[in-house]
Structure formats: C-alpha cells, structure tokens
C-alpha atoms as a PDB file:
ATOM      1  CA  UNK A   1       0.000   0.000   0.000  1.00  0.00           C
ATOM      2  CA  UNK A   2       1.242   3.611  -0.695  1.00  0.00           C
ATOM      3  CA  UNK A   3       0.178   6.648   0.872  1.00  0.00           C
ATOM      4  CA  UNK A   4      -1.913   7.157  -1.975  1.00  0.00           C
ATOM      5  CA  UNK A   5      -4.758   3.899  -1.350  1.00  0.00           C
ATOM      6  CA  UNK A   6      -5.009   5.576   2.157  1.00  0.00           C
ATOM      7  CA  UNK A   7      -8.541   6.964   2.333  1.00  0.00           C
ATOM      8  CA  UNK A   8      -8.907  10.373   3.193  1.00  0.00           C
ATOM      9  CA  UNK A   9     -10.523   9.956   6.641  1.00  0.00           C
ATOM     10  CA  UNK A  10      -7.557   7.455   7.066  1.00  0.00           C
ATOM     11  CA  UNK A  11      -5.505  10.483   6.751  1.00  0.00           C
ATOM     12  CA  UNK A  12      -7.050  12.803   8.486  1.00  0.00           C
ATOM     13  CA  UNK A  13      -6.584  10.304  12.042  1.00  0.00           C
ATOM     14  CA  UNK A  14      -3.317   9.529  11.059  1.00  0.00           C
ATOM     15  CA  UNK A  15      -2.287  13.456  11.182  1.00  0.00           C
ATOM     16  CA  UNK A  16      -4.480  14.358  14.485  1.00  0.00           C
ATOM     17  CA  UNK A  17      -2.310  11.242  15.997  1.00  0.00           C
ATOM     18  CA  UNK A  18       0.719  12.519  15.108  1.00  0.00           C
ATOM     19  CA  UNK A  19      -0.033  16.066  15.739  1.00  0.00           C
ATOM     20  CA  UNK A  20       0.960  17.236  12.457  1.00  0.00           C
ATOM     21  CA  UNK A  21      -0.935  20.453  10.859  1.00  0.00           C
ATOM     22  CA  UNK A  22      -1.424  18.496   7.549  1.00  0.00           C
ATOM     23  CA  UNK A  23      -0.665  14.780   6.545  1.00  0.00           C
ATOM     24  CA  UNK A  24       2.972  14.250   5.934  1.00  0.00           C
ATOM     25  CA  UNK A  25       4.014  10.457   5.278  1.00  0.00           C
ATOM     26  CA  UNK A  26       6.504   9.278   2.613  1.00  0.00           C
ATOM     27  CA  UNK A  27       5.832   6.182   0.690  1.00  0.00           C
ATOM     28  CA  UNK A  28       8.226   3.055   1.701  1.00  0.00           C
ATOM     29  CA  UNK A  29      11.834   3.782  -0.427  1.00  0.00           C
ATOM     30  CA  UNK A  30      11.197   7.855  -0.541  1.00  0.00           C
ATOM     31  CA  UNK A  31      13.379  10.194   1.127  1.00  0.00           C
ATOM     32  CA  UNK A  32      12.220  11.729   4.593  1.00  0.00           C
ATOM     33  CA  UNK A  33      14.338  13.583   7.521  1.00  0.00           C
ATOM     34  CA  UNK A  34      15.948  10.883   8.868  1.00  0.00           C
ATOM     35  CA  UNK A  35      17.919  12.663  11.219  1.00  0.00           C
ATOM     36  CA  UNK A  36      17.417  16.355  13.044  1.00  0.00           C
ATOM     37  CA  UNK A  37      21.046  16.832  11.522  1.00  0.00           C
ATOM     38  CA  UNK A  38      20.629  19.613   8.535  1.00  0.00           C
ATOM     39  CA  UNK A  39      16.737  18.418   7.868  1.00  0.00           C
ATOM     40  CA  UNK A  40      14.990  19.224   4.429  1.00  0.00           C
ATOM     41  CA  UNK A  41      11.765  21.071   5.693  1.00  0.00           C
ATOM     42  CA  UNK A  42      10.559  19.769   2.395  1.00  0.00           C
ATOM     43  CA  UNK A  43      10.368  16.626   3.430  1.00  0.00           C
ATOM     44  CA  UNK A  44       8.107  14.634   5.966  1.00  0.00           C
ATOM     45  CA  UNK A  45       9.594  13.156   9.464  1.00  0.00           C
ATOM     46  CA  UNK A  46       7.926   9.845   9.021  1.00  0.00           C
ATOM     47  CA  UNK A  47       7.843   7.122   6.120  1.00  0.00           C
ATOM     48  CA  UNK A  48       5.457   3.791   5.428  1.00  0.00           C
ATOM     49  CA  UNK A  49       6.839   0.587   6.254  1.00  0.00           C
ATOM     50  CA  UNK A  50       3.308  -0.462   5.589  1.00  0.00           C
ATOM     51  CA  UNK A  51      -0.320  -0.202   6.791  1.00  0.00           C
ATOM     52  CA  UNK A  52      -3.693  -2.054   6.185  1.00  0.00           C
ATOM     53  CA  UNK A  53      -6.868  -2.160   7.750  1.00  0.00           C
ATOM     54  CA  UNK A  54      -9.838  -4.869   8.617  1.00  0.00           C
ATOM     55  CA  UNK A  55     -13.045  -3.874   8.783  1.00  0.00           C
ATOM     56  CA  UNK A  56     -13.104   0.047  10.195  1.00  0.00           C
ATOM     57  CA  UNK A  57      -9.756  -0.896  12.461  1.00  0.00           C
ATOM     58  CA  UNK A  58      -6.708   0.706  10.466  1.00  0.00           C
ATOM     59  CA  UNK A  59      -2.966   0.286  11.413  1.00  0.00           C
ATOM     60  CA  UNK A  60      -0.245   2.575  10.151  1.00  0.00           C
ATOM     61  CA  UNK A  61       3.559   0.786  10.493  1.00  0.00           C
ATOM     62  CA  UNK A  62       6.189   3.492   9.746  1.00  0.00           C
ATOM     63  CA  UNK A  63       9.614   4.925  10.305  1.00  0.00           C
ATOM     64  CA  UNK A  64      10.087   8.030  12.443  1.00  0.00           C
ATOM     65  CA  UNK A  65      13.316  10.285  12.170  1.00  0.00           C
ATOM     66  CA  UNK A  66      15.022  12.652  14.108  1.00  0.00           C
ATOM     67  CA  UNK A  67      17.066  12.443  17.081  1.00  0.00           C
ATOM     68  CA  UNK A  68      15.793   8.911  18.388  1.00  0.00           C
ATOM     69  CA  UNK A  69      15.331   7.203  14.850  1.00  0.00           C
ATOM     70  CA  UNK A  70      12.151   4.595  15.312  1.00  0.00           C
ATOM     71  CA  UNK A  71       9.953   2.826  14.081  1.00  0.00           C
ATOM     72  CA  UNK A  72       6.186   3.034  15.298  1.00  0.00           C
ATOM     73  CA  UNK A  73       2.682   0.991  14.977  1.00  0.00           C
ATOM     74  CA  UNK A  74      -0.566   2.792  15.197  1.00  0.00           C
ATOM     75  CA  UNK A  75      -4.122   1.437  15.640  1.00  0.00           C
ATOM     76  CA  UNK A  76      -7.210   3.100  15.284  1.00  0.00           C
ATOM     77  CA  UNK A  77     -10.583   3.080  13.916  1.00  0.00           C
ATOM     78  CA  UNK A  78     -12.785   5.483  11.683  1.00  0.00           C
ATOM     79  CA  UNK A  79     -16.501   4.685  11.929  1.00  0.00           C
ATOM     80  CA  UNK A  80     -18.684   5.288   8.784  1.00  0.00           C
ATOM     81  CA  UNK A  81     -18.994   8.571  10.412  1.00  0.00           C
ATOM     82  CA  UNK A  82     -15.847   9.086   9.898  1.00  0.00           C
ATOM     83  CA  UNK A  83     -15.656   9.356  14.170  1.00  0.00           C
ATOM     84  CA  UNK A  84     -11.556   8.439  14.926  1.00  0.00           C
ATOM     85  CA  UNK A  85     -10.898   6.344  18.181  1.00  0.00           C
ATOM     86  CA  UNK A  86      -7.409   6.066  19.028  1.00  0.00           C
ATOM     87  CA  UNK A  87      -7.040   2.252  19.654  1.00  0.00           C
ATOM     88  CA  UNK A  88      -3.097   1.658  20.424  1.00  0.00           C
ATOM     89  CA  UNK A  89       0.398   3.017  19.492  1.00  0.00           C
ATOM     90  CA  UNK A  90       3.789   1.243  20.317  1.00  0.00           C
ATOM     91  CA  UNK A  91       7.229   2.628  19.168  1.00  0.00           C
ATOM     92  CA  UNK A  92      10.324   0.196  18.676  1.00  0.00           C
ATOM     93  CA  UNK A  93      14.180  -0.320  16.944  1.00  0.00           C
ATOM     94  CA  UNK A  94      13.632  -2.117  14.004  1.00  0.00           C
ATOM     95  CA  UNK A  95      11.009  -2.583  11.274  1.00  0.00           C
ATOM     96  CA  UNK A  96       9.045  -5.396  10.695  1.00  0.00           C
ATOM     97  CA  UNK A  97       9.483  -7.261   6.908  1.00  0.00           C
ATOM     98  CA  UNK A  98       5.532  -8.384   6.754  1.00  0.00           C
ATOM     99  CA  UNK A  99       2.285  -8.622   9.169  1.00  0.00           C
ATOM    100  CA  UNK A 100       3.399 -12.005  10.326  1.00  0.00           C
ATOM    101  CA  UNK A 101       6.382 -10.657  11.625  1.00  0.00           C
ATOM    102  CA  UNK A 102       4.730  -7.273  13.026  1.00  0.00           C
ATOM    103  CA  UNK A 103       2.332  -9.440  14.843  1.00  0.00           C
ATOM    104  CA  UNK A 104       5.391 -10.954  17.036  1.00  0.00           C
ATOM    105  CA  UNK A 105       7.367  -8.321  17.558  1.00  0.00           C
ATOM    106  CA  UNK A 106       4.075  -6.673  19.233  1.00  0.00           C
ATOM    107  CA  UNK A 107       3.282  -9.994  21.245  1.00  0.00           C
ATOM    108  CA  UNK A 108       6.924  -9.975  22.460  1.00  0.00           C
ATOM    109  CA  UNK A 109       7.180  -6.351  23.662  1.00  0.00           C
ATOM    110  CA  UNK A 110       9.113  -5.064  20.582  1.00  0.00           C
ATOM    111  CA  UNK A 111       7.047  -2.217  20.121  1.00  0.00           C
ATOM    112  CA  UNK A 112       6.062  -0.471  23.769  1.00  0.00           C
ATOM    113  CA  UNK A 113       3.473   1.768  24.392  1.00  0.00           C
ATOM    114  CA  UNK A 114       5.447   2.960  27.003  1.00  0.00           C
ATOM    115  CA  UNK A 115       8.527   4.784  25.252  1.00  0.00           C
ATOM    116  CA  UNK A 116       6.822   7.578  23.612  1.00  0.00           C
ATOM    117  CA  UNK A 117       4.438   9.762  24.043  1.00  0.00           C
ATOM    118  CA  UNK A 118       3.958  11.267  20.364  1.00  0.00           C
ATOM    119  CA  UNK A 119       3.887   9.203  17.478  1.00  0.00           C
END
C-alpha cells in the first residue's frame, strides 16, 4: 500500500495522531528527515513501512526520524462517520518485513506503548 490507497478519513486520524498540521508520510523507499542533523523542511519526518486495515480498524507501520530514529505501529478506527478512536500506538528499533512478523514483535514487547508519548 502507498500513501496514496489511504482513504482520506484514514488520513485525516493519522495526522491528528501525530499532531501534524497536515498529513505528511513518505511512501516506503522515498526520502524523509531521517535525522534532526541539517533536515529538508521539504520533506516529511515519518515514512510507510506499511499499513492495512480490517473492517473500520486501520494500522499505520512506519519509520520516524530525528534524534531517536524509530519505528512506530498505530491502531485506530474510523466509523462510517468518519468518528476516529485512538485504539493503540507502540514505538520500537527495528522494522518489521511483513504482518506475520509485526504481529510478534508486538506480542513480544518489541514495540512499547510505554517509550513515547507522540507518534
């Protein structure tokens, strides 16, 4: 999935998470600011590893940059009212290759809820 199949309500939770004024997410391989060291303003501070949804429950995998580099999961839902509910978010070292893997890297701790309070 690129940023682009994300649907627009999709979007809009994804940037109230992150606190961003508008939605900023490069698609997996683009450049992003990696680091806080010289940054392109141009670019955004996160990138897709990859997201996907079931039902109205959407998660969002991606890379953070900046000072502590990570890599973050978030889960949430849009209603067909488009209503957001903030479900889960967990922040971690590494990426995950595929959902399989993401799945136990979660169940074993890999991404804590506890390290970060922005995503």
């Amino acid at each position: 999935m690129k940023t682009e199949d994300m649907p627009a309500s999709v979007k809009q939770v994804f940037t109230k998470i992150t606190g961003e004024p508008a939605f900023a997410l490069a698609n997996p391989g683009r450049k992003f600011r990696l680091t806080d060291v010289n940054p392109d303003p141009t670019l955004p501070r996160r990138r897709l590893v990859f997201a996907g949804t079931r039902g109205d429950e959407w998660f969002v995998h991606y890379e953070l940059g900046g000072f502590a580099h990570s890599y973050c999961v978030v889960l949430f839902s849009v209603d067909s009212k488009n209503s957001p509910q903030f479900l889960w978010g967990g922040s971690g070292s590494h990426a995950a290759k595929n959902m399989d893997e993401l799945r136990k890297m979660i169940a074993h701790g890999e991404f804590a809820d506890d390290k970060q309070n922005y995503w």
